[in-house]
C-alpha atoms as a PDB file:
ATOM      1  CA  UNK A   1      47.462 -46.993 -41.280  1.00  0.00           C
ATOM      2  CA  UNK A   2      46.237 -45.977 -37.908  1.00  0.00           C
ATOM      3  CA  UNK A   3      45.979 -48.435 -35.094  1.00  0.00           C
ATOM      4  CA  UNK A   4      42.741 -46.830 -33.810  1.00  0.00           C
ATOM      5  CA  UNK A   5      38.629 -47.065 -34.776  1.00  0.00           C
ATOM      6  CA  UNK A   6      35.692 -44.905 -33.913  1.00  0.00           C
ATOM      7  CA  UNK A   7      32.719 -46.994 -32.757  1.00  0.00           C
ATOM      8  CA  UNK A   8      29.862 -44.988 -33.031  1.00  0.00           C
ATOM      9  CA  UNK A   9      26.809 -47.395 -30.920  1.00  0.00           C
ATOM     10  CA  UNK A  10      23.147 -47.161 -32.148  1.00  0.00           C
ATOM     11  CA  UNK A  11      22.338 -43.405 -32.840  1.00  0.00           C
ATOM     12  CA  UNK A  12      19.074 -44.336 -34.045  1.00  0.00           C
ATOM     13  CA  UNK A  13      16.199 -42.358 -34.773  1.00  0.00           C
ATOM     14  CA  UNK A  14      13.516 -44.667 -32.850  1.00  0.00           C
ATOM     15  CA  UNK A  15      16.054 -44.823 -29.790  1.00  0.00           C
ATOM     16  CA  UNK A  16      16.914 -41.288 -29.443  1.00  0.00           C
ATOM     17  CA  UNK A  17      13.646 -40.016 -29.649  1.00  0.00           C
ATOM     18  CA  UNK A  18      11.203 -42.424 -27.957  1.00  0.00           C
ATOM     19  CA  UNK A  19       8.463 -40.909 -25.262  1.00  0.00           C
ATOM     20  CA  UNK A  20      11.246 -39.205 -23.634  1.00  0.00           C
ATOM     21  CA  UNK A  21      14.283 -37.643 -25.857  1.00  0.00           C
ATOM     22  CA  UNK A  22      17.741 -38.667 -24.922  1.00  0.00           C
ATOM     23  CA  UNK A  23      19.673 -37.035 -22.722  1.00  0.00           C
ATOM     24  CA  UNK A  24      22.204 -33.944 -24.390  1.00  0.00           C
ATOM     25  CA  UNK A  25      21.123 -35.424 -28.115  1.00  0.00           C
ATOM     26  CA  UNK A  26      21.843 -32.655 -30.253  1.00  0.00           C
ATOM     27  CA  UNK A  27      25.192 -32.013 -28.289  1.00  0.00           C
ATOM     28  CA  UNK A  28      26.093 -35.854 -28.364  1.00  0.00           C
ATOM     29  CA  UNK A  29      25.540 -35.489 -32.065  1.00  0.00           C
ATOM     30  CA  UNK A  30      27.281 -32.877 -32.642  1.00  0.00           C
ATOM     31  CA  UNK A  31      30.420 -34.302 -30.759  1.00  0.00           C
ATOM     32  CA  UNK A  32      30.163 -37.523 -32.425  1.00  0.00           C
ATOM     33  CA  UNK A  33      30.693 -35.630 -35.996  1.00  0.00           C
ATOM     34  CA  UNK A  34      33.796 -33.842 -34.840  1.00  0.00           C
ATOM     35  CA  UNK A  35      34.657 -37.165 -33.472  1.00  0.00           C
ATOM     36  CA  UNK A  36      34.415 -39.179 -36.774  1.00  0.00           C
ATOM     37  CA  UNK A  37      35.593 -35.939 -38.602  1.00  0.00           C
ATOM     38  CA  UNK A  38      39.079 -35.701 -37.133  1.00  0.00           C
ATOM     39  CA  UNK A  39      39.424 -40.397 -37.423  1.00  0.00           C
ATOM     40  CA  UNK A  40      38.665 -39.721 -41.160  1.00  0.00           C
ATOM     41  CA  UNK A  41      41.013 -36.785 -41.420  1.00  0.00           C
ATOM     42  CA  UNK A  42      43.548 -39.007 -39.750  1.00  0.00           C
ATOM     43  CA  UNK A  43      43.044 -42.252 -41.975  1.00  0.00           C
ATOM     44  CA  UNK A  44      41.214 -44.143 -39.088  1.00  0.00           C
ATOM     45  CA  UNK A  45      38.382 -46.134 -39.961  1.00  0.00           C
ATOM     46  CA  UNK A  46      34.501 -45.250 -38.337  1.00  0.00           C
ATOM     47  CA  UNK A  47      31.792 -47.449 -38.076  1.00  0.00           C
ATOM     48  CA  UNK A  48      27.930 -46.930 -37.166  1.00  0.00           C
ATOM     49  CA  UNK A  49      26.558 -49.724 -35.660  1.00  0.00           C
ATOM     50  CA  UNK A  50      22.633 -50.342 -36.172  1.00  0.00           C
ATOM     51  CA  UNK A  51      20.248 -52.693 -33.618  1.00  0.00           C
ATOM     52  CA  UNK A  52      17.749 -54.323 -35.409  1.00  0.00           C
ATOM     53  CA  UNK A  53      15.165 -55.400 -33.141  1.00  0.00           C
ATOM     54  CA  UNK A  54      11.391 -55.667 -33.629  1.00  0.00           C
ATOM     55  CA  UNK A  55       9.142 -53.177 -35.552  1.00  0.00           C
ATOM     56  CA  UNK A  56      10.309 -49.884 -33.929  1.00  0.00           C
ATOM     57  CA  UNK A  57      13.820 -50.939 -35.563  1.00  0.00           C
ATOM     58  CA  UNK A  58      13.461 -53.107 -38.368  1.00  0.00           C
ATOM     59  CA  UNK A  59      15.859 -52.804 -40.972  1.00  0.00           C
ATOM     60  CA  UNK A  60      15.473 -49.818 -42.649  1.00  0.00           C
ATOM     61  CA  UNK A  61      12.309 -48.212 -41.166  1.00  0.00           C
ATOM     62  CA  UNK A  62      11.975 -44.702 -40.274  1.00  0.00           C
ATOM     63  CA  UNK A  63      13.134 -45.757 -36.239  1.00  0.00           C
ATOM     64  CA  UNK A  64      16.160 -47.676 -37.454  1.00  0.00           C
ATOM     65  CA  UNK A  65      17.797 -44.718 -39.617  1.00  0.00           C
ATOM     66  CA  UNK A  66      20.481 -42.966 -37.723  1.00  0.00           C
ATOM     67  CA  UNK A  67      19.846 -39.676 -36.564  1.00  0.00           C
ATOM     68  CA  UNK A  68      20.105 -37.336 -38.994  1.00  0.00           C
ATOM     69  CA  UNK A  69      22.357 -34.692 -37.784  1.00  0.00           C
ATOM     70  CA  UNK A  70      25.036 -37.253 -38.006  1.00  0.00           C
ATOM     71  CA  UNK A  71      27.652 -36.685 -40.993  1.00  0.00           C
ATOM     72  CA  UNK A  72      28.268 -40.353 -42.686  1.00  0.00           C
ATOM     73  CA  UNK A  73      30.831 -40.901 -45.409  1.00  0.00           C
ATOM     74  CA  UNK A  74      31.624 -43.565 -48.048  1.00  0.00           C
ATOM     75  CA  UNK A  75      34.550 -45.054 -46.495  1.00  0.00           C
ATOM     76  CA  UNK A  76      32.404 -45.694 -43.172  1.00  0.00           C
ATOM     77  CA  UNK A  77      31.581 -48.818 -42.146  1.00  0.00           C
ATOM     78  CA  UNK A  78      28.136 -50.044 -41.319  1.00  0.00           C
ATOM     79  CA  UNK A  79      27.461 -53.399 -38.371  1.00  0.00           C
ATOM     80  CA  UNK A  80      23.914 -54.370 -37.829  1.00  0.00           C
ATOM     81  CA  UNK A  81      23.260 -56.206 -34.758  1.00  0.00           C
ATOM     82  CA  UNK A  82      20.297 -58.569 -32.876  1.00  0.00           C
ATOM     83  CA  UNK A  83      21.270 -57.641 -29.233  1.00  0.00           C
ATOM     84  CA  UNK A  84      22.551 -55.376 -27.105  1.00  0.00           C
ATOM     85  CA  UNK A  85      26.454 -56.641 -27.559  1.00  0.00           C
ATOM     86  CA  UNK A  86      27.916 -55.099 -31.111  1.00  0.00           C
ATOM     87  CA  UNK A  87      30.408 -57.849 -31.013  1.00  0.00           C
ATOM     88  CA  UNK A  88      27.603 -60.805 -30.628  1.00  0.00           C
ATOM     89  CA  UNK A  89      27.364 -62.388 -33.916  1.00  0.00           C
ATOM     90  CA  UNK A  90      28.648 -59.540 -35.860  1.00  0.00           C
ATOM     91  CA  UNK A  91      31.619 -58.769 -38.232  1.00  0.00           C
ATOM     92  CA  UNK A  92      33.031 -55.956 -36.121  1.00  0.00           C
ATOM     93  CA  UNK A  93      35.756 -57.847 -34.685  1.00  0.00           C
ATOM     94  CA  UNK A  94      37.021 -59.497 -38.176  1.00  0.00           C
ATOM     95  CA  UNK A  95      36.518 -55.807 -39.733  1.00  0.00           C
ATOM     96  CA  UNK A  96      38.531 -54.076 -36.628  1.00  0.00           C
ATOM     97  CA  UNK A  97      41.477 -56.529 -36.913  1.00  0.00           C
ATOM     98  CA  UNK A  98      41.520 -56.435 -40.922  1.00  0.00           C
ATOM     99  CA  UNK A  99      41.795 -52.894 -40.380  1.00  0.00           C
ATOM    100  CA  UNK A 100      44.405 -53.577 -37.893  1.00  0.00           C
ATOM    101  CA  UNK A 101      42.608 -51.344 -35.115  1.00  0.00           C
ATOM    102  CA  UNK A 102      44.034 -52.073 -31.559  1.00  0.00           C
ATOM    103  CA  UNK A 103      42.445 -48.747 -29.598  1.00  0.00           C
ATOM    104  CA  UNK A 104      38.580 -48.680 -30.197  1.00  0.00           C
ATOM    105  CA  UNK A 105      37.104 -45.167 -29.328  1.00  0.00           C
ATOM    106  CA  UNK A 106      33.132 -45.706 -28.389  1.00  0.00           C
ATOM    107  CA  UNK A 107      30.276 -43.668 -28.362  1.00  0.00           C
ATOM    108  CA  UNK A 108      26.265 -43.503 -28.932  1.00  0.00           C
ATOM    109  CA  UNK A 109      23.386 -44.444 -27.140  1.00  0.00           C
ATOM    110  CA  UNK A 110      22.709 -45.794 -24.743  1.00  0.00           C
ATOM    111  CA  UNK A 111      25.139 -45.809 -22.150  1.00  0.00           C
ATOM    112  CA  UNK A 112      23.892 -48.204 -20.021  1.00  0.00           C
ATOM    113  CA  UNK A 113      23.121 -50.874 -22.025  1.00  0.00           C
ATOM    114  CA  UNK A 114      24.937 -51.113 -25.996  1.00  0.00           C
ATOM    115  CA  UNK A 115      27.505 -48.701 -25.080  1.00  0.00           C
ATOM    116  CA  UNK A 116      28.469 -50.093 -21.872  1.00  0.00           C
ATOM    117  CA  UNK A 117      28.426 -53.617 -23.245  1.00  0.00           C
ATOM    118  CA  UNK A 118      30.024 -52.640 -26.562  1.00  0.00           C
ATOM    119  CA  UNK A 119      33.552 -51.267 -24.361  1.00  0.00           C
ATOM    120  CA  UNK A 120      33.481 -53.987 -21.875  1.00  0.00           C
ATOM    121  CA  UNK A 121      33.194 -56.667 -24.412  1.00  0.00           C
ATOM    122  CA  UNK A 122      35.878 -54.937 -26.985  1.00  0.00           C
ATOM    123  CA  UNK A 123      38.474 -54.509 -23.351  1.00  0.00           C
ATOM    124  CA  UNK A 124      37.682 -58.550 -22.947  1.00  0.00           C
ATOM    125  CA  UNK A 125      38.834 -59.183 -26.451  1.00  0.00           C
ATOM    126  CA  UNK A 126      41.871 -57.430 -25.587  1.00  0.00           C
ATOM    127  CA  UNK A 127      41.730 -54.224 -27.576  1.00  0.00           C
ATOM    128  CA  UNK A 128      42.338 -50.947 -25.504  1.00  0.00           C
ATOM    129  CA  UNK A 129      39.049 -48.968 -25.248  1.00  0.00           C
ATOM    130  CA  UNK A 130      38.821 -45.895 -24.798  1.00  0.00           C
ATOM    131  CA  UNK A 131      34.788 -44.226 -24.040  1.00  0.00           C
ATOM    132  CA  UNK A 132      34.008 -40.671 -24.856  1.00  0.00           C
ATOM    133  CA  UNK A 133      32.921 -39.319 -21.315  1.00  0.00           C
ATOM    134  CA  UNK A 134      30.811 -36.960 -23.166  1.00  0.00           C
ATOM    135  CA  UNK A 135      29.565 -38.668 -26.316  1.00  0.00           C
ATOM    136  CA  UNK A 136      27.189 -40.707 -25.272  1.00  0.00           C
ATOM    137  CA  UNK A 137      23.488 -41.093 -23.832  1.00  0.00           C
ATOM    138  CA  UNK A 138      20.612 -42.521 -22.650  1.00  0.00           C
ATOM    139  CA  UNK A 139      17.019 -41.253 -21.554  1.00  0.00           C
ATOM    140  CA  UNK A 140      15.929 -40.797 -17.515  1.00  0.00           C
ATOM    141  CA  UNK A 141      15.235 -43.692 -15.863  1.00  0.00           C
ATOM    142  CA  UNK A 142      12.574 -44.313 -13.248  1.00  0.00           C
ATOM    143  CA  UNK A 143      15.266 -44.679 -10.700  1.00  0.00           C
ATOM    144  CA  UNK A 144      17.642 -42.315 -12.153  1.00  0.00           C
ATOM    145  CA  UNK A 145      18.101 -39.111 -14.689  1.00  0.00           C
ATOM    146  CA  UNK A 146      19.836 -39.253 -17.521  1.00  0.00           C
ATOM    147  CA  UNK A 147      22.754 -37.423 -16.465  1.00  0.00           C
ATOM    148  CA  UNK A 148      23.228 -39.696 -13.229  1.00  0.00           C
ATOM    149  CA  UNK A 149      23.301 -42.658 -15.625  1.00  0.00           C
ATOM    150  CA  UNK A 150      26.183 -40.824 -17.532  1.00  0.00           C
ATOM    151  CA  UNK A 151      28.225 -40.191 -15.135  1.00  0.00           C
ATOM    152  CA  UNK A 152      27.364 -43.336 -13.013  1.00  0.00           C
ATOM    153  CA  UNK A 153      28.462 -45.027 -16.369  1.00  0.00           C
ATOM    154  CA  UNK A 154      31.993 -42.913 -16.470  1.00  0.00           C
ATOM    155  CA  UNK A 155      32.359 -43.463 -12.868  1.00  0.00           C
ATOM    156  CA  UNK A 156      31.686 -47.507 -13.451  1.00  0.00           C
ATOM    157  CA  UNK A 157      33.911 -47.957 -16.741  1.00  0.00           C
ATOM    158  CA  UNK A 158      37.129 -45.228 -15.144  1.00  0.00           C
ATOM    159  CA  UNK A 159      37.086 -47.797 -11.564  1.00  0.00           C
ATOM    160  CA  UNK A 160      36.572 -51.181 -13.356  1.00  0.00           C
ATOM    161  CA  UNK A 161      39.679 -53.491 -14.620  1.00  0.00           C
ATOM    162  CA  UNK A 162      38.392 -56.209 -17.074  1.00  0.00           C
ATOM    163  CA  UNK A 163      41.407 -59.123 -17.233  1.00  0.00           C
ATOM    164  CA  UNK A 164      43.793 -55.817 -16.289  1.00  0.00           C
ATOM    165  CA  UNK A 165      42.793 -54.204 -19.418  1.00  0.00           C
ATOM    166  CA  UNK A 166      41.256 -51.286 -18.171  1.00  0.00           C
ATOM    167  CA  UNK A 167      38.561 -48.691 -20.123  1.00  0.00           C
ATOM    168  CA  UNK A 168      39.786 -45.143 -20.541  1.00  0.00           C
ATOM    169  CA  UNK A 169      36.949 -42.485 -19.996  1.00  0.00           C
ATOM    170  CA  UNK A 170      38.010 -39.272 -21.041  1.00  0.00           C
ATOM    171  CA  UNK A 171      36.023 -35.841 -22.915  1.00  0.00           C
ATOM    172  CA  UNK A 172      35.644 -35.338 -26.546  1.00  0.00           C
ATOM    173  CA  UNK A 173      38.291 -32.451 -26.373  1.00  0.00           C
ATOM    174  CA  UNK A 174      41.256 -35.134 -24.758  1.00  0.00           C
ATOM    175  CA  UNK A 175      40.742 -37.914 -26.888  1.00  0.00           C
ATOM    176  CA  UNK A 176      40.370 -34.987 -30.204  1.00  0.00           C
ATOM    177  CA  UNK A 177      44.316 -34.201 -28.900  1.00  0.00           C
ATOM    178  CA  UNK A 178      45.883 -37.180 -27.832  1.00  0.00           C
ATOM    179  CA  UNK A 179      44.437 -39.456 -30.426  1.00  0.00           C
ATOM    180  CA  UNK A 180      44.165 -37.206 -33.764  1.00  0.00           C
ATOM    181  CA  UNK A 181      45.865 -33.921 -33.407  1.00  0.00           C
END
């Protein structure tokens, strides 16, 4: 069994779409399935984690669904979640380590917030963490574009040590390669 997960973070119909669509959605979407694609192909387990919030995402609304592009599969794994932390009050970390997963690939929306929280907090529980430079997104900000935030976000996570466990950025086609070739 591989040592390695996919995390894919809130790709949620409500989120993604919203007054202003997400940033690259359709690309981001289309990564993410050749992302989970190639785990699955190489025995390592993918999960899609869910934020349930208020009404725009209550469990199983229209807004909660995941986007639909995305290609799902009976052996994936599903974590719903209250806050912006996937770890907080969740079983992801008891499902990682019963699967035995020690490098935790992350992607989704947005990257600011759940995706940026998600890889800190997995790095901080020790597990090396690796974030798809060009899987995930976000929408523009009033002080920022979309974009910016991205690669603000790459630029934070690539330059920050967390307890000397650092967080590997790195494209879609590098982590396809080194981690399931």
């Amino acid at each position: 069994m591989p040592n390695i997960g996919v995390v894919v973070v809130d790709m949620q119909q409500a989120l993604l779409a919203g007054a202003t669509p997400a940033y690259r959605v359709e690309a981001v979407v289309e990564g993410i399935n050749r992302l989970t694609a190639a785990a699955r192909a190489a025995k390592a387990p993918v999960w899609f984690v869910q934020h349930a919030h208020d009404e725009m995402l209550a469990p199983n609304s229209p807004g909660w669904q995941l986007h639909p592009g995305l290609v799902l599969e009976d052996g994936d794994l599903a974590v719903g979640k209250r806050v912006g932390d996937s770890f907080h009050e969740t079983p992801l970390q008891a499902q990682l380590d019963r699967q035995g997963v020690e490098h935790v690939v992350f992607c989704g929306y947005a990257s600011e917030f759940c995706v940026n929280t998600a890889a800190r907090r997995a790095a901080l529980l020790g597990y090396r963490t690796t974030v798809v430079s060009d899987l995930h997104t976000t929408q523009d900000k009033p002080h920022l574009t979309a974009q910016q935030i991205v690669e603000h976000q790459n630029f934070v996570w690539t330059n920050s040590s967390l307890t000397g466990n650092p967080i590997s950025v790195r494209p879609l086609a590098d982590v396809l390669k080194a981690e399931f070739a």
